[in-house]
N, C-alpha and C. Protein backbone atom coordinates (compact mmCIF):
# COMPACT_ATOMS: atom_id res chain seq x y z
N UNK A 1 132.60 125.10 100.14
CA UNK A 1 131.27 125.42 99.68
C UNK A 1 130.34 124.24 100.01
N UNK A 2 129.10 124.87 100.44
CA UNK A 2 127.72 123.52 100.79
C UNK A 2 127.54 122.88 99.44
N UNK A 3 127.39 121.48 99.63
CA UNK A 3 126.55 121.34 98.47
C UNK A 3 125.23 121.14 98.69
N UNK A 4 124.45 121.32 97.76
CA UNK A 4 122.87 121.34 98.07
C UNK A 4 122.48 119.46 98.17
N UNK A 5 121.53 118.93 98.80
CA UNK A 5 121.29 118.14 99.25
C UNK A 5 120.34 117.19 97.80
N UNK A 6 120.44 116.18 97.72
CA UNK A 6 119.95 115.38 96.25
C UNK A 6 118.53 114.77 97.02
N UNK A 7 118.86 115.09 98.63
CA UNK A 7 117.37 113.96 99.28
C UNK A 7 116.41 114.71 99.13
N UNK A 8 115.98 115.92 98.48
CA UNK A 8 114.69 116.69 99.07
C UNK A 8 113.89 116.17 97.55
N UNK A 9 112.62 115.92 98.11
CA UNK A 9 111.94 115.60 96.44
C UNK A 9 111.38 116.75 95.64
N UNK A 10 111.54 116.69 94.62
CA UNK A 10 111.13 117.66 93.75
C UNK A 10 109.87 118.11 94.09
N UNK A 11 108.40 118.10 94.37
CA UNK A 11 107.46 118.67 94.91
C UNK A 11 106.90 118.03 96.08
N UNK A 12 106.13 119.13 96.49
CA UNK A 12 105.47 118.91 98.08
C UNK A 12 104.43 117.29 97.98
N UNK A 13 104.79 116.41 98.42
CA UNK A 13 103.84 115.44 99.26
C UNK A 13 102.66 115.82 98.83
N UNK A 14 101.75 114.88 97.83
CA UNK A 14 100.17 114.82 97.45
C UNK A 14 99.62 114.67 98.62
N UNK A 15 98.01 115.43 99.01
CA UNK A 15 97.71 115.32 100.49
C UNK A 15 96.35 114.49 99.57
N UNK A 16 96.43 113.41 100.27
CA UNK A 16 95.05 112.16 100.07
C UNK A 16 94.28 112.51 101.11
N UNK A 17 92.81 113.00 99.67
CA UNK A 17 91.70 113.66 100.00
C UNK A 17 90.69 111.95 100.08
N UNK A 18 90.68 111.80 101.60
CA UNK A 18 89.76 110.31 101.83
C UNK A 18 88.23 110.51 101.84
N UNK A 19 87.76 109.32 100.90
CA UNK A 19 86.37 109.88 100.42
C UNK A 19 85.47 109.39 101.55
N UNK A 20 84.26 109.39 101.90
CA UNK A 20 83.66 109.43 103.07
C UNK A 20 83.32 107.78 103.19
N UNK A 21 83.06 106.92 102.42
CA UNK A 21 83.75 105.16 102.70
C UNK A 21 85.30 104.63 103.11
N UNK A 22 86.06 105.75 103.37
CA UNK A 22 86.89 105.28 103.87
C UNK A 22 88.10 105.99 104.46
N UNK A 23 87.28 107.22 104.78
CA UNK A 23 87.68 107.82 105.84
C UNK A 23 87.38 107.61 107.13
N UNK A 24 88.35 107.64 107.91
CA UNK A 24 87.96 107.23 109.65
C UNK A 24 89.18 107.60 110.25
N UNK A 25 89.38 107.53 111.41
CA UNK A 25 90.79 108.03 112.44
C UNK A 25 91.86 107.26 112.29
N UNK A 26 91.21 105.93 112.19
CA UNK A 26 92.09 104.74 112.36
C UNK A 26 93.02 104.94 111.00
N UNK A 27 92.44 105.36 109.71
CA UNK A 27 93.14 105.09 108.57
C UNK A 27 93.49 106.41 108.52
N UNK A 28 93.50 107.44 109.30
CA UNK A 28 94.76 108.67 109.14
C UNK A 28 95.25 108.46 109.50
N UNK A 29 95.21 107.69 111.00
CA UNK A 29 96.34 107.47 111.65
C UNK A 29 97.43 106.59 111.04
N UNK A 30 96.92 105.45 110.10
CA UNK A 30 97.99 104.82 109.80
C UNK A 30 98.43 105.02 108.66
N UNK A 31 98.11 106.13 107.71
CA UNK A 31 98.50 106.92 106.41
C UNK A 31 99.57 107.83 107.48
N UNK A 32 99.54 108.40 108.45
CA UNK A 32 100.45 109.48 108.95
C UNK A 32 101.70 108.84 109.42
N UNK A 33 101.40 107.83 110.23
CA UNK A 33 102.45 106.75 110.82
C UNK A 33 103.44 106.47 108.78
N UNK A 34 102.58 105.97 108.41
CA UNK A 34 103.27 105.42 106.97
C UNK A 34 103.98 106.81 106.08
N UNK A 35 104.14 107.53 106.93
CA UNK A 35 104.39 109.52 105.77
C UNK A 35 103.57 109.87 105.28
N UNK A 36 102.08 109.53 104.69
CA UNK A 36 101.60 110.05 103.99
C UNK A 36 101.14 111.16 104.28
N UNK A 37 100.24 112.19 103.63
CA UNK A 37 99.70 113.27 104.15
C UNK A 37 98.16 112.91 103.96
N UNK A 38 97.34 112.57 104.86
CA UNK A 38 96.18 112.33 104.52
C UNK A 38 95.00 113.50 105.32
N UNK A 39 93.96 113.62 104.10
CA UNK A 39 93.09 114.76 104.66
C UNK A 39 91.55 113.96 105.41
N UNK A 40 90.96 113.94 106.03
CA UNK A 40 89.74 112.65 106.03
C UNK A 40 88.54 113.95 105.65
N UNK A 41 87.71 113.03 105.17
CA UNK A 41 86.17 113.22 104.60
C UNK A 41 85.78 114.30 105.28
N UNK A 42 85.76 114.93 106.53
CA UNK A 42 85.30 116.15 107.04
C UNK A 42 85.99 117.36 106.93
N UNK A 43 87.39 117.44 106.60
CA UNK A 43 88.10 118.47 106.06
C UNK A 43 87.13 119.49 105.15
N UNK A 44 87.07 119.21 104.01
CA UNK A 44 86.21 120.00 103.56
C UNK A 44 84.69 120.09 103.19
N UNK A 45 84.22 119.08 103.71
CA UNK A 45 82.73 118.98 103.60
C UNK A 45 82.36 118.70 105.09
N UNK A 46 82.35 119.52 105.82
CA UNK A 46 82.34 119.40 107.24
C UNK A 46 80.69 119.21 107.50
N UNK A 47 80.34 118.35 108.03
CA UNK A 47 79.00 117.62 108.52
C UNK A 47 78.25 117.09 107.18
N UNK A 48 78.64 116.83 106.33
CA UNK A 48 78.16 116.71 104.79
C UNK A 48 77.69 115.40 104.80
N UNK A 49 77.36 114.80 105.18
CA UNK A 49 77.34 112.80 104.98
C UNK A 49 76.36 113.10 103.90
N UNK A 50 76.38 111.92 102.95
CA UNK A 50 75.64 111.03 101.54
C UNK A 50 75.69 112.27 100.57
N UNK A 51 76.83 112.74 100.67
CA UNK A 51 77.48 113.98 99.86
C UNK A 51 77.59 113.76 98.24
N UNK A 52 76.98 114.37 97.13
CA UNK A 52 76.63 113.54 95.65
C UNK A 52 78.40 113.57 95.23
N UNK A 53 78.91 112.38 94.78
CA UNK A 53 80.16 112.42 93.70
C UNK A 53 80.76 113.63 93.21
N UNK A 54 79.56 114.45 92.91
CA UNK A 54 80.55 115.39 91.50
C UNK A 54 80.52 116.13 92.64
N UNK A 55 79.95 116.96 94.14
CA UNK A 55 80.41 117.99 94.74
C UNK A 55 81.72 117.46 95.86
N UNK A 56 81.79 116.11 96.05
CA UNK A 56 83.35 115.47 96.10
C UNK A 56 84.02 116.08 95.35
N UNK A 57 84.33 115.54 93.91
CA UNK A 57 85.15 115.54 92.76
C UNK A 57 85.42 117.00 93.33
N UNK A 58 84.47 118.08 93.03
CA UNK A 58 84.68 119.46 92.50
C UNK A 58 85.26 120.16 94.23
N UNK A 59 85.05 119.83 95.08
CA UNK A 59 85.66 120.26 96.14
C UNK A 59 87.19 119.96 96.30
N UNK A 60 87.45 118.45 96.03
CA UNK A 60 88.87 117.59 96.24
C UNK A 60 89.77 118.26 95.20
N UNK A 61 89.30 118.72 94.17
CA UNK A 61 90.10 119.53 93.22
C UNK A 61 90.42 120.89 93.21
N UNK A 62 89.66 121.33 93.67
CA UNK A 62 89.66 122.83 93.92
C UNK A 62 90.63 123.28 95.63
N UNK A 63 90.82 122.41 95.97
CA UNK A 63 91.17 122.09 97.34
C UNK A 63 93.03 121.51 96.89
N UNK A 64 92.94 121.25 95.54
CA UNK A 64 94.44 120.27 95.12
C UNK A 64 94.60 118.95 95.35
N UNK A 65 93.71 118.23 96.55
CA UNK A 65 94.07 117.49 96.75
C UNK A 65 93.80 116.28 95.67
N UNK A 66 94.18 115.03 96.38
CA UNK A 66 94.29 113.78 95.25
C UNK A 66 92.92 112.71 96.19
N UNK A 67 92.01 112.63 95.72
CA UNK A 67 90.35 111.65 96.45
C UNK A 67 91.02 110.25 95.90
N UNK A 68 91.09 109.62 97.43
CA UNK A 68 91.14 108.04 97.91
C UNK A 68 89.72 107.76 97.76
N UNK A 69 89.46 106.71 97.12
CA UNK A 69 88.17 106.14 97.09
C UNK A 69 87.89 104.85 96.84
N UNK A 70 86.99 103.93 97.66
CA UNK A 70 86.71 102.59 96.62
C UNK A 70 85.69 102.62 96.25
N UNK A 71 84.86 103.48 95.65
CA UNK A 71 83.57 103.38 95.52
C UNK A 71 84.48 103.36 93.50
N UNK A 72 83.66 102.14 93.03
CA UNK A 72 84.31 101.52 91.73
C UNK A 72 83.17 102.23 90.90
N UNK A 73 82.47 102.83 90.84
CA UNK A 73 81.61 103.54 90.03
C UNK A 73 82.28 105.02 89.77
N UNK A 74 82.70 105.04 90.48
CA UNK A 74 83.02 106.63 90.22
C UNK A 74 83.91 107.04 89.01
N UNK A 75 84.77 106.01 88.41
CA UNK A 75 85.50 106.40 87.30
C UNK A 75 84.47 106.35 85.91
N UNK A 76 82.93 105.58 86.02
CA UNK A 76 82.36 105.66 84.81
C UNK A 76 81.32 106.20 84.93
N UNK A 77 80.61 106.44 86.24
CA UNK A 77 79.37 107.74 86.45
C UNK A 77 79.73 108.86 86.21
N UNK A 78 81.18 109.55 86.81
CA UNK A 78 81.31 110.47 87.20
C UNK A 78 82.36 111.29 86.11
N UNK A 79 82.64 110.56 84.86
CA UNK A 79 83.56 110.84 83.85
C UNK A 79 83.65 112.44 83.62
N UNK A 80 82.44 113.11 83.24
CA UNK A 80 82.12 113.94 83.15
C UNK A 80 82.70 115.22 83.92
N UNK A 81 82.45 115.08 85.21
CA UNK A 81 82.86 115.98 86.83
C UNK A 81 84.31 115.79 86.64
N UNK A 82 84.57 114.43 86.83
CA UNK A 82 86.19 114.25 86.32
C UNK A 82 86.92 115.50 85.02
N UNK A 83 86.86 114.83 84.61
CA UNK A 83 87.49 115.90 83.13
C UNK A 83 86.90 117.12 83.77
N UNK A 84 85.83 117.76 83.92
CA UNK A 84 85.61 119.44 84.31
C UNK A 84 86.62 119.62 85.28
N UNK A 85 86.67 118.59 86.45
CA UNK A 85 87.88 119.56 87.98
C UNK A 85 89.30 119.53 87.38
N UNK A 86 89.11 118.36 86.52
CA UNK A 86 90.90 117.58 86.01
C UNK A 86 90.91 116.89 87.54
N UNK A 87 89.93 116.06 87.93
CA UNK A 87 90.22 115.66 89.25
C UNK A 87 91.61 114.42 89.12
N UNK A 88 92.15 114.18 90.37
CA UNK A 88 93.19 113.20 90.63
C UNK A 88 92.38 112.37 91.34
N UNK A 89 92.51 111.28 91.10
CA UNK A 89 91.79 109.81 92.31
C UNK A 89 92.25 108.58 92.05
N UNK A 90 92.52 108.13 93.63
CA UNK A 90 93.49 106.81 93.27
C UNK A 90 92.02 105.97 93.69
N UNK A 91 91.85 105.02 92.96
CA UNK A 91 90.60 104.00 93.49
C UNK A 91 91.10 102.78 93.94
N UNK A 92 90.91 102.76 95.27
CA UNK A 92 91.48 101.07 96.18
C UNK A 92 89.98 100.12 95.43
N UNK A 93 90.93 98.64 94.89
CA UNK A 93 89.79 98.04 94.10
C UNK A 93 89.81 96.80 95.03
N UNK A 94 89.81 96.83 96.25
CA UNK A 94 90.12 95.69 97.22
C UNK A 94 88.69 96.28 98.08
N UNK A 95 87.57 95.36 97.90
CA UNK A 95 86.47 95.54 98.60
C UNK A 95 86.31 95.48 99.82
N UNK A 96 86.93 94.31 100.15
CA UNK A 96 87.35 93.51 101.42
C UNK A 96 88.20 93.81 102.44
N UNK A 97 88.73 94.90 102.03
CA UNK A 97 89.54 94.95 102.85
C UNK A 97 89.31 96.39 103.91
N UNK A 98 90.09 96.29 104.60
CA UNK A 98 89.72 97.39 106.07
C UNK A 98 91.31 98.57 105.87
N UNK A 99 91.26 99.39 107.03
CA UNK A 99 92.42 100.54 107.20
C UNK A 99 93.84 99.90 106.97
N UNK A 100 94.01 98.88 107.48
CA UNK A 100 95.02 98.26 107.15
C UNK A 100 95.63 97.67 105.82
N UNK A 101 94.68 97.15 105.30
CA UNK A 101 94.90 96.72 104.02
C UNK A 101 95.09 97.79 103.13
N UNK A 102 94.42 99.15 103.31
CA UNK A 102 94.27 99.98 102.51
C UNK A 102 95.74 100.93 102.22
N UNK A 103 95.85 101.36 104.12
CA UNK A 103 96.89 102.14 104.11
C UNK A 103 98.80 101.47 103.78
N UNK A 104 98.40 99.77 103.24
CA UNK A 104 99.41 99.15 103.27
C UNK A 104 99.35 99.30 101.56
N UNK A 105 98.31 99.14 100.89
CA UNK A 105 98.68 99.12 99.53
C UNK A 105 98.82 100.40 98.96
N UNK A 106 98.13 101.89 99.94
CA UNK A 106 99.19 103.03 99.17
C UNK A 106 100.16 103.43 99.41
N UNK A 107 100.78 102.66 100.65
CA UNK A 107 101.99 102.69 101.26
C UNK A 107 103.01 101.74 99.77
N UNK A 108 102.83 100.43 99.63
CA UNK A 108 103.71 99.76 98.83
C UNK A 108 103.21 100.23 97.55
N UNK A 109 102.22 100.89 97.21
CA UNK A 109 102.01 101.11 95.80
C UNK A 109 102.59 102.47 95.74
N UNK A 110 103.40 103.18 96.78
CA UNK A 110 103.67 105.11 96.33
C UNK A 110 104.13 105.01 95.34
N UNK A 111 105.23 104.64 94.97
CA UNK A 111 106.36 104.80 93.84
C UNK A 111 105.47 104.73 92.10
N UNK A 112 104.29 103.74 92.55
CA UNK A 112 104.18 103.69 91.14
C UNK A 112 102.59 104.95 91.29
N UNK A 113 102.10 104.98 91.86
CA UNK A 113 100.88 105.75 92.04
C UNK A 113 101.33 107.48 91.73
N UNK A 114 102.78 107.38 92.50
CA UNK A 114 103.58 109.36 92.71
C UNK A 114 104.01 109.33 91.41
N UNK A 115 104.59 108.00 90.31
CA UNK A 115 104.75 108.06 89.66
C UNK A 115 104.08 109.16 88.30
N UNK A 116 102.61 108.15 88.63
CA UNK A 116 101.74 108.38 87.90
C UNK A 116 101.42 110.23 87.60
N UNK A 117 101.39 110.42 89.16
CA UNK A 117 100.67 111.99 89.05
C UNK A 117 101.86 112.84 88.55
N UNK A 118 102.70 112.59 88.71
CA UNK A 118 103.99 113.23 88.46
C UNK A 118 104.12 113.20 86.63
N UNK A 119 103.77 111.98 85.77
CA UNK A 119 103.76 111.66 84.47
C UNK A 119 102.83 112.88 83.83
N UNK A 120 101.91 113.10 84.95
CA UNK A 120 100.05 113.23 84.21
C UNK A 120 100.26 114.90 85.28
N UNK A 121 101.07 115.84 84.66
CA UNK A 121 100.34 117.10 85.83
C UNK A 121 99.28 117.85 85.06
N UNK A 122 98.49 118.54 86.11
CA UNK A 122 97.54 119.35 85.86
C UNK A 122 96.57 118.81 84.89
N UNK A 123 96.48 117.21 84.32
CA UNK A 123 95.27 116.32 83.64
C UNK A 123 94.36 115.60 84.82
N UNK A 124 93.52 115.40 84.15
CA UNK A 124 92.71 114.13 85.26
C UNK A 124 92.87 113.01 84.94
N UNK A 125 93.33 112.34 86.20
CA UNK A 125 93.77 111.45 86.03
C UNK A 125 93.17 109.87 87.38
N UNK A 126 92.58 108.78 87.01
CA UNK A 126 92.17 108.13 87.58
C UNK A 126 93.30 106.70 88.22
N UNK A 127 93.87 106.23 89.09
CA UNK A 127 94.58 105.36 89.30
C UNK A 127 93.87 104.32 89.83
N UNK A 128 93.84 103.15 89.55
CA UNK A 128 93.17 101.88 90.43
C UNK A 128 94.51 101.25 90.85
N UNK A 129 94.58 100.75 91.83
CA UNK A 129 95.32 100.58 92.59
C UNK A 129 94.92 98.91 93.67
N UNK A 130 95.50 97.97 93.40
CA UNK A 130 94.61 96.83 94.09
C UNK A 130 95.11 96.52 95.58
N UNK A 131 95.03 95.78 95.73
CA UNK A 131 95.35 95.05 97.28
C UNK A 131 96.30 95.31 97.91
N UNK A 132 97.10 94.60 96.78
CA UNK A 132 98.99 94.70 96.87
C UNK A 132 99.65 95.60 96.91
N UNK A 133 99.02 96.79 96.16
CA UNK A 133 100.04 97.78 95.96
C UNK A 133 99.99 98.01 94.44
N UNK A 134 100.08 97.05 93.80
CA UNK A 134 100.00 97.20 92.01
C UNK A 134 98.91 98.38 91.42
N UNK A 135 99.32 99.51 90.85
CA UNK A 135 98.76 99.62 89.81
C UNK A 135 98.05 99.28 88.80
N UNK A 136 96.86 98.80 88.56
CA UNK A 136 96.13 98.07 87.35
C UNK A 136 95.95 98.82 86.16
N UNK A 137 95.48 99.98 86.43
CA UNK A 137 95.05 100.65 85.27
C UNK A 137 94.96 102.36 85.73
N UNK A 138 95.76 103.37 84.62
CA UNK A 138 95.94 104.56 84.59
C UNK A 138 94.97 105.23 83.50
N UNK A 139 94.17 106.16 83.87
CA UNK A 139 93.17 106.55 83.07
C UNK A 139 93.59 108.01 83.13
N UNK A 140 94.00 108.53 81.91
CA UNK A 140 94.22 110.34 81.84
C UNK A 140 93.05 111.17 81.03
N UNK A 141 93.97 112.16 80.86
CA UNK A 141 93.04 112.56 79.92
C UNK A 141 92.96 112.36 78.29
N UNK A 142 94.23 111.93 77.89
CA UNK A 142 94.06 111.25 76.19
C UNK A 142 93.52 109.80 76.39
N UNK A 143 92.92 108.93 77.36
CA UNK A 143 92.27 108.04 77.56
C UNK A 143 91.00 107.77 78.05
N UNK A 144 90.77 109.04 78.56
CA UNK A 144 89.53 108.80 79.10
C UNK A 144 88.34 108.68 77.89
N UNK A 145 87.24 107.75 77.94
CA UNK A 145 86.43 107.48 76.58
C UNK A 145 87.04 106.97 75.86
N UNK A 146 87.89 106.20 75.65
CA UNK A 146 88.47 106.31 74.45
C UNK A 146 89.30 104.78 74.89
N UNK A 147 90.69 104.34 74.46
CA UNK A 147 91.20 102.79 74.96
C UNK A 147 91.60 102.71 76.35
N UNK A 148 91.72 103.56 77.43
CA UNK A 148 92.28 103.58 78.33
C UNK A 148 93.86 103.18 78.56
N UNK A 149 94.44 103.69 79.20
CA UNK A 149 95.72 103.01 79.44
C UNK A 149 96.14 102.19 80.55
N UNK A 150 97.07 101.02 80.66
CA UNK A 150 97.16 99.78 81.37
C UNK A 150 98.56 100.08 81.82
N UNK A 151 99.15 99.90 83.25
CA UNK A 151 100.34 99.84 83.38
C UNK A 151 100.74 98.15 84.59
C-alpha cells in the first residue's frame, strides 16, 4: 500500500498582492526565483496609478490575496478598510531598502509571517516585518485599537 506523502503543505501558497511602491519586474522576478507566488500592482488595478488605500485594501481582499506594502501609514489611516475586507498585509518597515532587500526578508521571514496567517484565518490581520526577516509586530483583529500584539 502507498503511503500518502507528509511533504505537501496543508494549504495553497499565499499569492503576495504587491502594492504599487513596490511592485516592479525585478521584485517578481526575485519573489518567483525565491517560491513565492507574487501578484504585481497591475494584476488587478490595471492602469490605476495613485490608486486611494481603501480601493487597494478592498480589491487585495476580495481577490484573497495577502498586500506587500511599505507604505507605514497604512496600518493607522486605513484601520477602518482593514477590519471591513478582514484585509491580510505584511508591511516591509525597511525604507531603504530596494527588490533585493525586500524579496530577501520575505524570503527569511516565511516561516514566521505563514505562521502568522495560518494562526489568524479569515481575521485581518497586519504583519510588519523588518529588514532581516523578523517579525516585529502582529496586529489582528482582537488587537486592532486596542494593545496590539508583539511577537
Amino acid at each position: 500500500m502507498k503511503r500518502r506523502s507528509n511533504t505537501k503543505p496543508p494549504h495553497d501558497p499565499y499569492v503576495l498582492y504587491l502594492d504599487e511602491a513596490v511592485s516592479g519586474k525585478k521584485f517578481v522576478s526575485l519573489l518567483k526565483e525565491a517560491g513565492l507566488c507574487p501578484e504585481p500592482f497591475e494584476k488587478l488595478l490595471r492602469g490605476k496609478r495613485k490608486t486611494p488605500d481603501s480601493e487597494v485594501i478592498e480589491a487585495c481582499s476580495k481577490a484573497g490575496y495577502v498586500l506587500v506594502t511599505k507604505d507605514q501609514r497604512i496600518e493607522s489611516d486605513w484601520t477602518d478598510d482593514i477590519l471591513k475586507h478582514k484585509a491580510r498585509i505584511i508591511l516591509l518597515t525597511d525604507d531603504d531598502g530596494g527588490p533585493i532587500h525586500w524579496m530577501a526578508a520575505l524570503s527569511c521571514g516565511f516561516a514566521s509571517w505563514n505562521r502568522a496567517l495560518l494562526d489568524h484565518p479569515g481575521e485581518p490581520l497586519t504583519i510588519r516585518l523588518n529588514r532581516s526577516g523578523h517579525v516585529t509586530k502582529i496586529a489582528a483583529t482582537r488587537s486592532f485599537g486596542s494593545e496590539g500584539t508583539s511577537y
